[in-house]
Protein backbone atom coordinates (compact mmCIF):
# COMPACT_ATOMS: atom_id res chain seq x y z
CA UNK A 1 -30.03 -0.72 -1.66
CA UNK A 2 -31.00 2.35 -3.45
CA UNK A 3 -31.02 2.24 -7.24
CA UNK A 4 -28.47 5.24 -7.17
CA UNK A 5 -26.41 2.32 -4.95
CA UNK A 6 -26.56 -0.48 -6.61
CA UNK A 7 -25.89 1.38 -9.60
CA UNK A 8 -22.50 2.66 -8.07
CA UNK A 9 -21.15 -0.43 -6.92
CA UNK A 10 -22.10 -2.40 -10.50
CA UNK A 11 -19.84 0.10 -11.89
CA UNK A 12 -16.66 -1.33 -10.13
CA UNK A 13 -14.85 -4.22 -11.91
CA UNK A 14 -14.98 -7.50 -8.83
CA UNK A 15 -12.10 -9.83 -10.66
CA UNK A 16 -8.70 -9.20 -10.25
CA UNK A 17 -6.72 -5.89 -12.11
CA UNK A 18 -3.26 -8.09 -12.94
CA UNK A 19 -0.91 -6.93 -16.30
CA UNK A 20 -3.51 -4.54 -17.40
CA UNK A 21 -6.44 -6.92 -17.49
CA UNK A 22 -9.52 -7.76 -15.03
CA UNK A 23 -8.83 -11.59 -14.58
CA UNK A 24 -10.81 -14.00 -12.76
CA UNK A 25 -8.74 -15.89 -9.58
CA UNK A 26 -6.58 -19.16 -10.26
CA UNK A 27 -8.96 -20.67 -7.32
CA UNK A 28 -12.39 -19.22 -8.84
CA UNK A 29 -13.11 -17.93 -4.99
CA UNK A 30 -14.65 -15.22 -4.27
CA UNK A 31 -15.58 -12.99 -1.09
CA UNK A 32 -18.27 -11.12 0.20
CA UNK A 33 -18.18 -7.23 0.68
CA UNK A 34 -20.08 -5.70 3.89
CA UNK A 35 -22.22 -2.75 4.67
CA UNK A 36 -21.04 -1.76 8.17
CA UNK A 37 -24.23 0.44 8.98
CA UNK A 38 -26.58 -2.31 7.55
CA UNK A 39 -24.88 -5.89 8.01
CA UNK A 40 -25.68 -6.68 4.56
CA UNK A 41 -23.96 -7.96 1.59
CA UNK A 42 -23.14 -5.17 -0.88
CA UNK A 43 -21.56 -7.53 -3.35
CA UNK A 44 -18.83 -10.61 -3.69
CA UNK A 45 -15.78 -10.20 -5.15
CA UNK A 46 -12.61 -12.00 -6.74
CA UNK A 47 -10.23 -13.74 -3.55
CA UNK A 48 -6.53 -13.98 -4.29
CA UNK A 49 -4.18 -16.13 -3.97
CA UNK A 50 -0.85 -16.75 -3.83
CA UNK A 51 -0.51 -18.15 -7.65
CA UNK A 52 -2.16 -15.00 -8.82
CA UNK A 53 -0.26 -12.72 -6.41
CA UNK A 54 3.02 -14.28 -8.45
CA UNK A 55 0.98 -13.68 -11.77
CA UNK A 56 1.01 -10.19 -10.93
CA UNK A 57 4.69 -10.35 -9.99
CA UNK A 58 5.65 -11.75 -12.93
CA UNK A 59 3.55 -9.11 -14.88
CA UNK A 60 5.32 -5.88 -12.92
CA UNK A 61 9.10 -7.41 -13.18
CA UNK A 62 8.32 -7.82 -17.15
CA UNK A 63 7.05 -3.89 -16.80
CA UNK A 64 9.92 -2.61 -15.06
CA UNK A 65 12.53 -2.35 -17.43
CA UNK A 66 10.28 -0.09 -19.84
CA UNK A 67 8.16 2.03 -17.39
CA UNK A 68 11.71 3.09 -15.26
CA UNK A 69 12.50 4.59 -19.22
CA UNK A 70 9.06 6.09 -19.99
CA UNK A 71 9.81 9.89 -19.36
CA UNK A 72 8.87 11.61 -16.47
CA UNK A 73 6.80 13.99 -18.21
CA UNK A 74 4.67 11.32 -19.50
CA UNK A 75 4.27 9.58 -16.07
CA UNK A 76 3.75 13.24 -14.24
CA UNK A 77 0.84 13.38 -16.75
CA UNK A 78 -0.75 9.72 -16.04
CA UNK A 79 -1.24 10.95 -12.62
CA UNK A 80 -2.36 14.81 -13.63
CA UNK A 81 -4.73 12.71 -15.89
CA UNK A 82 -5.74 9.87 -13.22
CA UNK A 83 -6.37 13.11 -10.34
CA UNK A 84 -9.10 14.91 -13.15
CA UNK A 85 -10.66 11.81 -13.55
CA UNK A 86 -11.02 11.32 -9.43
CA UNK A 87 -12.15 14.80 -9.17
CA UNK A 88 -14.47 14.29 -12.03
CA UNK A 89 -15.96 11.57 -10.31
CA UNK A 90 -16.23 12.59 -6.75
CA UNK A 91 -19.61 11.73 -5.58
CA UNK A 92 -19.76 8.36 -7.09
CA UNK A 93 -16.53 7.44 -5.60
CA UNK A 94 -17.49 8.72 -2.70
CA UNK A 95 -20.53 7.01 -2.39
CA UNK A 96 -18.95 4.24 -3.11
CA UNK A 97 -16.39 4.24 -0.37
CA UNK A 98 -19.29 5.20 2.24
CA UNK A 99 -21.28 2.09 1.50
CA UNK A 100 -18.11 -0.19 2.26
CA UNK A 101 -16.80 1.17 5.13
CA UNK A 102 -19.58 3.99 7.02
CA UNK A 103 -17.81 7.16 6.97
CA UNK A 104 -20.81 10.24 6.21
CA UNK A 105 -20.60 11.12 2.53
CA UNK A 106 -19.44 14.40 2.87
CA UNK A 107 -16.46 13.24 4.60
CA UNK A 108 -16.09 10.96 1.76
CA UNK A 109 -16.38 13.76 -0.38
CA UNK A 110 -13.28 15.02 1.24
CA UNK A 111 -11.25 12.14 0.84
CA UNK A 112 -11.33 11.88 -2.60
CA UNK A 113 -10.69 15.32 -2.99
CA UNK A 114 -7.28 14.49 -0.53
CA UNK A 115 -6.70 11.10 -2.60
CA UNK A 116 -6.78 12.62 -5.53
CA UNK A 117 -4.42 15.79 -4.44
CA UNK A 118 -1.76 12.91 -3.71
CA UNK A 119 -2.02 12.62 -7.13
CA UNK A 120 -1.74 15.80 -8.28
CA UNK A 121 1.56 16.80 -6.02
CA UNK A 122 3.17 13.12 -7.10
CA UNK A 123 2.27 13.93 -10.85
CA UNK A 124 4.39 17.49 -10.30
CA UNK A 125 7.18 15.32 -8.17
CA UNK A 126 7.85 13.13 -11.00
CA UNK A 127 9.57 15.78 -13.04
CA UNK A 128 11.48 17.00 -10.11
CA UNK A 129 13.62 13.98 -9.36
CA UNK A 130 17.67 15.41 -8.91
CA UNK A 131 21.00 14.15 -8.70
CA UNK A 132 24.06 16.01 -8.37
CA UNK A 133 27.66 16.82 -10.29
CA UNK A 134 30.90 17.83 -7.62
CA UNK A 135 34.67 17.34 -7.73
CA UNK A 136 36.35 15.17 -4.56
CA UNK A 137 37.86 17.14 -2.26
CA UNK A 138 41.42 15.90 -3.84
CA UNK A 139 40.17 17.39 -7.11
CA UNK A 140 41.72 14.02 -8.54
CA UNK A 141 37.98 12.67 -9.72
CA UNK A 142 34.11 13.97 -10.13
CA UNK A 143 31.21 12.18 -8.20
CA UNK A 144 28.42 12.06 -10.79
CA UNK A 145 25.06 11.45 -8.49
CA UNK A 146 21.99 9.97 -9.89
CA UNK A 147 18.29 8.26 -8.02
CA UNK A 148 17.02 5.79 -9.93
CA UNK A 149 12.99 3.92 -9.22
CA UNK A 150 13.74 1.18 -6.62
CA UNK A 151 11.85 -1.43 -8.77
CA UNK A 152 8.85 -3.75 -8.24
CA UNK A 153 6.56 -2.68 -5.10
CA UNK A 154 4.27 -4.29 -3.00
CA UNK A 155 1.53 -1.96 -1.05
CA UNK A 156 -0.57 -2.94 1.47
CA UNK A 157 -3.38 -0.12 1.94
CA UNK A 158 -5.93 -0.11 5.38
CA UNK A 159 -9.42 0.17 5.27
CA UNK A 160 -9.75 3.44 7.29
CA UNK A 161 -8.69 5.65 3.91
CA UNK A 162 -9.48 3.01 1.42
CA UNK A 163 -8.50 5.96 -1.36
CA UNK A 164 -6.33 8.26 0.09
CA UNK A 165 -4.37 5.73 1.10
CA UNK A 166 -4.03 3.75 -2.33
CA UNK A 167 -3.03 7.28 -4.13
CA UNK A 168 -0.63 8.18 -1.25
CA UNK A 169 1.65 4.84 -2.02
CA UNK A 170 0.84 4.34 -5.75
CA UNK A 171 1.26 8.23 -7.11
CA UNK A 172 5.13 8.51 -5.45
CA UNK A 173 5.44 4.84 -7.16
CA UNK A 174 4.10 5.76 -10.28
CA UNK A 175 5.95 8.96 -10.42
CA UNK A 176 9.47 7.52 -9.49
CA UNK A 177 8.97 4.94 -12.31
CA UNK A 178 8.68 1.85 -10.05
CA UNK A 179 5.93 -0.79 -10.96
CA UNK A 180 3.72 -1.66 -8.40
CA UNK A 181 0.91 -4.47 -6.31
CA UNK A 182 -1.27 -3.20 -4.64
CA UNK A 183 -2.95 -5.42 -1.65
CA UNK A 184 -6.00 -3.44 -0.14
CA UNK A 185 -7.60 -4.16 2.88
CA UNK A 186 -10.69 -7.00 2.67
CA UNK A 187 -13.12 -4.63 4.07
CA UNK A 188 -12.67 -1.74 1.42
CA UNK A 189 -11.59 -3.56 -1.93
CA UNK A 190 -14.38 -1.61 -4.13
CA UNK A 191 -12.12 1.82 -3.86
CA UNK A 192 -8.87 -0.01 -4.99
CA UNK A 193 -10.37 -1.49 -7.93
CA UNK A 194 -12.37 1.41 -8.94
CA UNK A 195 -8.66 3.20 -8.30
CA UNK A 196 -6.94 0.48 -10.63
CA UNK A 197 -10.23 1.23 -13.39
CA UNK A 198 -9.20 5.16 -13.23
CA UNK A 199 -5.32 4.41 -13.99
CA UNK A 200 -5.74 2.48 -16.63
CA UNK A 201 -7.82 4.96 -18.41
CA UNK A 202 -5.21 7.72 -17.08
CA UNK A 203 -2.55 5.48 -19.18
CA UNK A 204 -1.15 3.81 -16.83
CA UNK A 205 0.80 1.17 -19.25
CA UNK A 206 -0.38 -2.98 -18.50
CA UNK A 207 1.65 -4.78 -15.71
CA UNK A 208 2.81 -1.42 -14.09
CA UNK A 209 -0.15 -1.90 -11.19
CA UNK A 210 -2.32 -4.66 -9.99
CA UNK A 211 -4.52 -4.82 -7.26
CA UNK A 212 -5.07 -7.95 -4.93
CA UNK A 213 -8.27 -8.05 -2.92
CA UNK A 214 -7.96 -11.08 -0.95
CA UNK A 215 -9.38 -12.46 2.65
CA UNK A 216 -5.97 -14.39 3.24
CA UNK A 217 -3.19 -11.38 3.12
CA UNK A 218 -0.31 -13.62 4.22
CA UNK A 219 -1.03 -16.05 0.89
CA UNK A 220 -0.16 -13.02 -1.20
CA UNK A 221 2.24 -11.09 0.92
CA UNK A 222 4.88 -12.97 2.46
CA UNK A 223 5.68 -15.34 -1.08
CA UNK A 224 6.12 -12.01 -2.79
CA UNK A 225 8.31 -10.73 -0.24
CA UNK A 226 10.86 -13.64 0.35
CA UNK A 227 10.83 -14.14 -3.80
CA UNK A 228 13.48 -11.61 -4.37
CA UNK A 229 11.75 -9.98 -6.78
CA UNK A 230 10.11 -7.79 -5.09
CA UNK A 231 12.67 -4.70 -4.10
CA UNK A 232 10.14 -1.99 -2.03
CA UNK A 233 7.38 -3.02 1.03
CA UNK A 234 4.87 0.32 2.25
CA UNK A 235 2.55 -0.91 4.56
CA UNK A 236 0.02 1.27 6.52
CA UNK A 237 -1.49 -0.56 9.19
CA UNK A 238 -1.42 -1.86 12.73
CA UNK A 239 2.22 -1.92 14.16
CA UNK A 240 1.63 -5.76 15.18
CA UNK A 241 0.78 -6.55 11.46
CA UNK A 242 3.81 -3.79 10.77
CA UNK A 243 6.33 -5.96 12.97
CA UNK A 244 5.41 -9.12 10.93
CA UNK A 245 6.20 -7.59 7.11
CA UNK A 246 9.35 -6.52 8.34
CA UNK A 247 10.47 -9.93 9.47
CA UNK A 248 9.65 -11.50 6.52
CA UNK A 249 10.93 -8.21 4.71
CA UNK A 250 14.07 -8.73 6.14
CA UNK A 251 14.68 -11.92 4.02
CA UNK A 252 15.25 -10.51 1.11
CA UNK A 253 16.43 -6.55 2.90
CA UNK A 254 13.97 -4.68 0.90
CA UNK A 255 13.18 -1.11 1.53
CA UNK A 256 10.75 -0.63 3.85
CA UNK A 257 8.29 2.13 4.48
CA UNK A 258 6.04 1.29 7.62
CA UNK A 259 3.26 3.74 8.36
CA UNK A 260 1.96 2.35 12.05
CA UNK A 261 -0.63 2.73 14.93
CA UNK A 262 -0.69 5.79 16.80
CA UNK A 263 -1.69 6.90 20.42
CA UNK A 264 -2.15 10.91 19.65
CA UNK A 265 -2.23 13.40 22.57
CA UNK A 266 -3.84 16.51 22.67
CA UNK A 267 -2.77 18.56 24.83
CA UNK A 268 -4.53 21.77 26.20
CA UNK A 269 -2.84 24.52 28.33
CA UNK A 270 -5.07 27.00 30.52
CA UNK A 271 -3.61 29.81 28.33
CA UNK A 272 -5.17 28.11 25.03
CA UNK A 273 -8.21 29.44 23.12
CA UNK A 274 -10.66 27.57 24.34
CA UNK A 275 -13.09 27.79 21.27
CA UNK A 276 -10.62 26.82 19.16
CA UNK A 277 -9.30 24.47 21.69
CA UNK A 278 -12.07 22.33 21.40
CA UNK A 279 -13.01 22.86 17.52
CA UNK A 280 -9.09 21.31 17.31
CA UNK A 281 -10.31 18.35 19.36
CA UNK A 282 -13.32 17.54 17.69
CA UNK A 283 -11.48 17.63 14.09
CA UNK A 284 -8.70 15.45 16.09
CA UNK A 285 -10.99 13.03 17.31
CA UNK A 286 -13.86 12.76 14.86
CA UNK A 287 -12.19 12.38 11.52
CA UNK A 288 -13.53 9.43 9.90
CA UNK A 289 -14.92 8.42 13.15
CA UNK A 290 -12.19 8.20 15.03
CA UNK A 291 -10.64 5.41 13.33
CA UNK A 292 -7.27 7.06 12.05
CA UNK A 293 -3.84 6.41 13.45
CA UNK A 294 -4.12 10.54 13.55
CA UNK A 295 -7.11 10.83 15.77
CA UNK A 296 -6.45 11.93 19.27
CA UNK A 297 -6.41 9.66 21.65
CA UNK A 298 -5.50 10.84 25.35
CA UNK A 299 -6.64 14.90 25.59
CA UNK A 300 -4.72 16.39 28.53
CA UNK A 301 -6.65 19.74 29.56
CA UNK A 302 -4.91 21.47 32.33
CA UNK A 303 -6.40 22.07 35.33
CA UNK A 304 -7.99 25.54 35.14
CA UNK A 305 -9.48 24.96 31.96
CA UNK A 306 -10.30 21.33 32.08
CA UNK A 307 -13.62 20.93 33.45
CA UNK A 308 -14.70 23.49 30.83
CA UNK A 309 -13.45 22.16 28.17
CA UNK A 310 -15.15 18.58 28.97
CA UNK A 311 -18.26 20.42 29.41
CA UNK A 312 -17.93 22.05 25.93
CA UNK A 313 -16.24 18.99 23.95
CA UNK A 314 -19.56 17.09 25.44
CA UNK A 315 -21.78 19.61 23.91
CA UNK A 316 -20.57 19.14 20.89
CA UNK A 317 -20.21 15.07 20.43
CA UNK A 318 -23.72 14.86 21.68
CA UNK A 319 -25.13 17.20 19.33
CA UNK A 320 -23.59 14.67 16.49
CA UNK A 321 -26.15 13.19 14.15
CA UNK A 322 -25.42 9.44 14.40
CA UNK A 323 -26.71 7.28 11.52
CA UNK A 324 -26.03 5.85 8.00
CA UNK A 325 -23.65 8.03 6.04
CA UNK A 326 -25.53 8.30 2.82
CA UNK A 327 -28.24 9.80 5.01
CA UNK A 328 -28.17 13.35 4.73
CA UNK A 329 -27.13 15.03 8.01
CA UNK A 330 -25.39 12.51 9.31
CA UNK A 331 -22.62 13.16 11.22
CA UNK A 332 -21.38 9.44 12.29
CA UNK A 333 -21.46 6.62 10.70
CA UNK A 334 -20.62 3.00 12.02
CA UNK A 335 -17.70 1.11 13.01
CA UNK A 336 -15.96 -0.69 10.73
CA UNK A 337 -17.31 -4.39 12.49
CA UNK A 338 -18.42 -5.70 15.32
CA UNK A 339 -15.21 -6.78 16.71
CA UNK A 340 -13.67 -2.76 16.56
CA UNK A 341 -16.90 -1.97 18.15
CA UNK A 342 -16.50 -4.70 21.05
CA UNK A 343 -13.01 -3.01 21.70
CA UNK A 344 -14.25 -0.03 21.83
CA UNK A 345 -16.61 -0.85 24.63
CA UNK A 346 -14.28 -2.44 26.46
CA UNK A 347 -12.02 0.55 26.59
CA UNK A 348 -14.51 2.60 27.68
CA UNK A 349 -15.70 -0.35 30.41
CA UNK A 350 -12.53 -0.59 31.62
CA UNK A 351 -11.52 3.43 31.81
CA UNK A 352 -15.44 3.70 33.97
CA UNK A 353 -14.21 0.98 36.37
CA UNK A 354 -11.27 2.97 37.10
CA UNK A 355 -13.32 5.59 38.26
CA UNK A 356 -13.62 7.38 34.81
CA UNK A 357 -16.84 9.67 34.53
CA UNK A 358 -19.66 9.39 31.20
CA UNK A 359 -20.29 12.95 30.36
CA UNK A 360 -22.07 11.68 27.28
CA UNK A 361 -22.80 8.50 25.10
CA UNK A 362 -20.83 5.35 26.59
CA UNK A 363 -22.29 2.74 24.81
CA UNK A 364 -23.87 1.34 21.70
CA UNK A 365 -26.00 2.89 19.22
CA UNK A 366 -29.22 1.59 17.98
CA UNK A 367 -29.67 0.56 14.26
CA UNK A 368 -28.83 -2.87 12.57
CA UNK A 369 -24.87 -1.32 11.50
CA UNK A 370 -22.08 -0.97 14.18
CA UNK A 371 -22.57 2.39 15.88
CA UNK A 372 -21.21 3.87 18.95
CA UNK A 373 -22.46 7.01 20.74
CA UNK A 374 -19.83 9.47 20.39
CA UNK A 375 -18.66 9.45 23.83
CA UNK A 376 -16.50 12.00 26.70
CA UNK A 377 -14.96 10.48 29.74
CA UNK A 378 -13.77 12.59 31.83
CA UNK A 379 -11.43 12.33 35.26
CA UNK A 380 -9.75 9.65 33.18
CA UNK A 381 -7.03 7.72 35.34
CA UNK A 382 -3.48 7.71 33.81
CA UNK A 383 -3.64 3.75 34.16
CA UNK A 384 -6.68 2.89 32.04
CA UNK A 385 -6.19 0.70 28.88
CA UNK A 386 -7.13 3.77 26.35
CA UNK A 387 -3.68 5.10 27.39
CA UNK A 388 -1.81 3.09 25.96
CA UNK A 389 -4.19 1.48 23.57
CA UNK A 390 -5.74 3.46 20.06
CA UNK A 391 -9.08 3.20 20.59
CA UNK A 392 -9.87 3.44 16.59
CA UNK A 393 -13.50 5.09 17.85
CA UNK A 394 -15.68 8.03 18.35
CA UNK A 395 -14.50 8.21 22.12
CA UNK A 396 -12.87 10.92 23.84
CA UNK A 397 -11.24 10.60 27.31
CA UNK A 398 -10.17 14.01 29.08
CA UNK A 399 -7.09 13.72 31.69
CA UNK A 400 -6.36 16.53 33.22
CA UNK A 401 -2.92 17.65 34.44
CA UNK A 402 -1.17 20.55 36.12
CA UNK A 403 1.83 21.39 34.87
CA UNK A 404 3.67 21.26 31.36
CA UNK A 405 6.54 18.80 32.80
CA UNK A 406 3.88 16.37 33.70
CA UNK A 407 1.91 16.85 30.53
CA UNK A 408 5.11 16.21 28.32
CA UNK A 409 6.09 13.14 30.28
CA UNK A 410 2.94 11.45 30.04
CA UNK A 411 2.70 12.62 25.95
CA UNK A 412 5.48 10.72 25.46
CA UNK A 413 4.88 7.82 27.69
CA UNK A 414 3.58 5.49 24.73
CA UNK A 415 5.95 3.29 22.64
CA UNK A 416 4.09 5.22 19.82
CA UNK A 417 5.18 8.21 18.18
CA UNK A 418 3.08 9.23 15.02
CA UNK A 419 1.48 12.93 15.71
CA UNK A 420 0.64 14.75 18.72
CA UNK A 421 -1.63 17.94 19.23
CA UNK A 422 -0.80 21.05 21.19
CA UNK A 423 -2.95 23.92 21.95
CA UNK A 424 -1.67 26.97 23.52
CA UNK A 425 -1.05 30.83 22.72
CA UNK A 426 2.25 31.34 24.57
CA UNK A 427 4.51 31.43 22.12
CA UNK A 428 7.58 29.98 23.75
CA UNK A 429 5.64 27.04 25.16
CA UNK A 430 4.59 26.59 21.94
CA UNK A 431 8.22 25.98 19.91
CA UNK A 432 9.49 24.18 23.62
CA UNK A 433 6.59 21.76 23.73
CA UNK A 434 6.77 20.70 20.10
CA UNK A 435 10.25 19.94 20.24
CA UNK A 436 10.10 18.08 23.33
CA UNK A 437 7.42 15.91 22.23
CA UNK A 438 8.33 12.48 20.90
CA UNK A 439 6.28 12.38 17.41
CA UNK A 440 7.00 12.85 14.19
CA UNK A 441 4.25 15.08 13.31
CA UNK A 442 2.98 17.74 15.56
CA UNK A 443 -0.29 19.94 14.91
CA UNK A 444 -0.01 23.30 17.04
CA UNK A 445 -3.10 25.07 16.96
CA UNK A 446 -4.43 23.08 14.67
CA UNK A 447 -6.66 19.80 14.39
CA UNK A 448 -5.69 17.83 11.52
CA UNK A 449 -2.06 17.61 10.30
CA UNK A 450 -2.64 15.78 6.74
CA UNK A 451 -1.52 17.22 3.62
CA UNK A 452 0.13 15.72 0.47
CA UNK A 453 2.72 18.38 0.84
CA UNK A 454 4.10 17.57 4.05
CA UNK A 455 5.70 14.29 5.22
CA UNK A 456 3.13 11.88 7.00
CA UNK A 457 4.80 9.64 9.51
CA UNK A 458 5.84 8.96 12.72
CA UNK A 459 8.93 7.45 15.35
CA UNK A 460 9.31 5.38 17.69
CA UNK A 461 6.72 2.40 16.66
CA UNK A 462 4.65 4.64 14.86
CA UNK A 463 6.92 3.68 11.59
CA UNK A 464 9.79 4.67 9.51
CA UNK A 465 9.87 6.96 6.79
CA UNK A 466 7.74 9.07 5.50
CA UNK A 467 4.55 9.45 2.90
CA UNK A 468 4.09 12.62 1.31
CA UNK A 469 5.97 16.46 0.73
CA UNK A 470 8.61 16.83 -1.34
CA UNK A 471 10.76 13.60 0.46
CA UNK A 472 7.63 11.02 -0.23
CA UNK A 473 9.14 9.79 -3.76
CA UNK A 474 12.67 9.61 -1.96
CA UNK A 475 11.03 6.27 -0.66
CA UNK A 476 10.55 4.84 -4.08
CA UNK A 477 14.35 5.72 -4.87
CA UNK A 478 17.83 4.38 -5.06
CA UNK A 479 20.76 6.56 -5.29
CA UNK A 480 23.73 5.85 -7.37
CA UNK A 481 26.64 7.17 -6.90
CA UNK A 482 29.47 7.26 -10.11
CA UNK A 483 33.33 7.76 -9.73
CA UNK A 484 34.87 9.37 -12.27
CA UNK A 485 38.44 9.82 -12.36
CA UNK A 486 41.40 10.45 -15.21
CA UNK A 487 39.87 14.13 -15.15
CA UNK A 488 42.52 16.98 -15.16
């Protein structure tokens, strides 16, 4: 690594962050931390376990009692303090999350700047939290209405948005007064620590947050979450994974907030822009590589316009500047491993031997790292595995249909529901589309749909609740409701 690199990553704390303090592991094991576009080691790191996973239990039900008190003010400004000190440090963070998990730097850039926006919004949320004062309809008694922080949290954060992520779960938490854990993913654990380093010099008072880097997530979820302790479980991950923590959730009925896999179409009607049409699909489909539960994954062009826009949505992916993302100019950067990039080329295998056509890329990239030619299929039969499958890579299959019936039945033919894409300029087609289509997002006109100010999340198994907007700390609260009667 460059100096600038190593310099980065010997900034980041590699023990555990549990009540306040960087700790070593009960076990002494460590783990190491990949490169994706090299292969190499960037650095090893403390491995939890399950007796420090109930250290830092023990450490956030102690907390609880105190931080629920401190003032919202106060915790507003932890996170107003904790967002300055993300912006302030922008390109080392990024840099940082580029070398652990691919995406360009720029893009990295941007994600700090969104991480650190959740944030900001939670920080002015915190202040904001309401109840309500009526008389019962009998005018015998008054309802007195209060939300109180649902107590000790565990988060589980994915690898894709190893920040963004982390400050979309912790800021609501932080701002509703609950303490948290915070279990990131094993491929990106330098972001969550450097995260945990930031809030405690935002304030953040010891045993309010840990973080749990570990190889062996079950050893430090599921004890937690069948302890009783524990009262709140946000997960962002794969629904499979999703199905699992709300078994073992179910134990102990905690709240649940389950942000899941996606299977995003895009959907293009012959009346549509096609410029922006296909700007929409690149934004869609190339954010962080194409491994987000957002990214588009089935793009139905209509018939009149579809064979142009494959021709231009080629153009563009194979004018993309594959390579390592701390190289400047680079466009893509790798898969996360080799086993997402072995999917990925089955997929695209499998859609080819169905009699889908390679416009452009279709295969590996050379370099030591885990790249994939950003790749357009086109003629893409209805029945191919990337259908029904998110395909978590820079691959783009075009299926063309003919009329809007058709397109909105196959949309919604996935037992996934998280956001969907629609680009057209009628106007009516526009409001009946989006509220035909099964997701809980919907971008019209527009390529990406994520913003700390709007709800994130999805139906069907896409999830339940939702991250974000003005309803985001609702998911970190109880309400109470008080009788009061004797009143004249």
């Amino acid at each position: 690594m460059a100096g600038h690199e190593e310099r980065v990553i010997e900034q980041v704390a590699k023990q555990l962050f549990i009540g306040g303090e960087w700790r070593d592991p009960a076990s002494g094991a460590t783990f190491k931390v990949e490169d994706p576009s090299t292969g190499s080691v960037l650095c090893e790191i403390a491995n939890a376990g399950t007796e420090d996973a109930f250290a830092a239990l023990d450490a956030a039900v102690q907390a609880q009692p105190t931080w629920a008190k401190h003032a919202p003010r106060e915790r507003g400004e932890i996170l107003r303090r904790a967002y300055e000190l993300l912006m302030q440090r922008q390109d080392d963070l990024a840099l940082l999350m580029t070398l652990e998990m691919g995406k360009p730097l720029p893009e990295a850039k941007g994600e700090i700047a969104y991480a650190a926006d959740f944030l900001r919004w939670f920080s002015e949320e915190a202040v904001r939290i309401e109840g309500g004062f009526s008389t019962s309809p009998n005018g015998q008694a008054r309802f007195l209405i209060m939300q109180q922080p649902v107590g000790p949290s565990m988060l589980v954060t994915p690898w894709n948005f190893p920040m963004a992520m982390g400050t979309r779960k912790i800021g609501p938490a932080i701002a509703a007064g609950c303490t948290a854990i915070l279990k990131p993913a094993q491929q990106t654990p330098l972001s969550a620590l450097a995260l945990a380093g930031i809030l405690r010099e935002a304030g953040v008072p010891d045993g309010v947050l840990s973080v749990l880097p570990t190889t062996d997530a079950g050893s430090v979820t599921e004890p937690l979450l069948r302890d009783g302790r524990i009262r709140k479980m946000s997960f962002t991950g794969s629904t499979g994974v999703g199905r699992k923590l709300l078994e073992q959730s179910a134990d102990q009925v905690l709240r649940t907030s389950m942000e899941l896999g996606g299977n995003a179409p895009f959907l293009v009607f012959d009346d549509a822009d096609l410029d922006a049409a296909v700007e929409g699909a690149m934004q869609a489909k190339m954010r962080n590589i194409g491994e987000a539960c957002t990214a588009a994954n089935r793009i139905y062009a209509q018939s009149g316009i579809a064979s142009e826009f494959a021709r231009r949505l080629s153009e563009r992916m194979g004018a993309l500047r594959v390579g390592r993302g701390t190289e400047e100019g680079v466009q893509v950067g790798p898969l996360i491993d080799a086993k997402a990039r072995e999917k990925v080329q089955h997929l695209v295998d499998d859609a080819v031997g169905r009699g889908a056509k390679v416009m452009v890329g279709g295969g590996p990239d050379d370099g030591a790292g885990y790249f994939y030619k950003p790749t357009v299929l086109s003629d893409v039969p209805q029945e191919s595995e990337l259908s029904d499958t998110e395909i978590f890579g820079p691959v783009a299959p075009v299926i063309t249909f003919e009329t809007e019936e058709e397109a909105l039945a196959d949309a919604n033919d996935t037992e996934y529901g998280l956001v969907s894409y629609v680009y057209t300029s009628d106007l009516n087609r526009a409001f009946r589309v989006s509220e035909n289509l099964e997701t809980g997002m919907v971008g019209l006109n527009q390529g990406i749909v994520s913003n700390p100010a709007a709800p994130f999340g999805g139906v069907k198994h896409s999830g339940l609740g939702r991250e974000g907007g003005r309803v985001g700390i609702d998911e970190f609260l109880e309400t109470k409701y008080i009788g009061i009667g004797g009143v004249d």
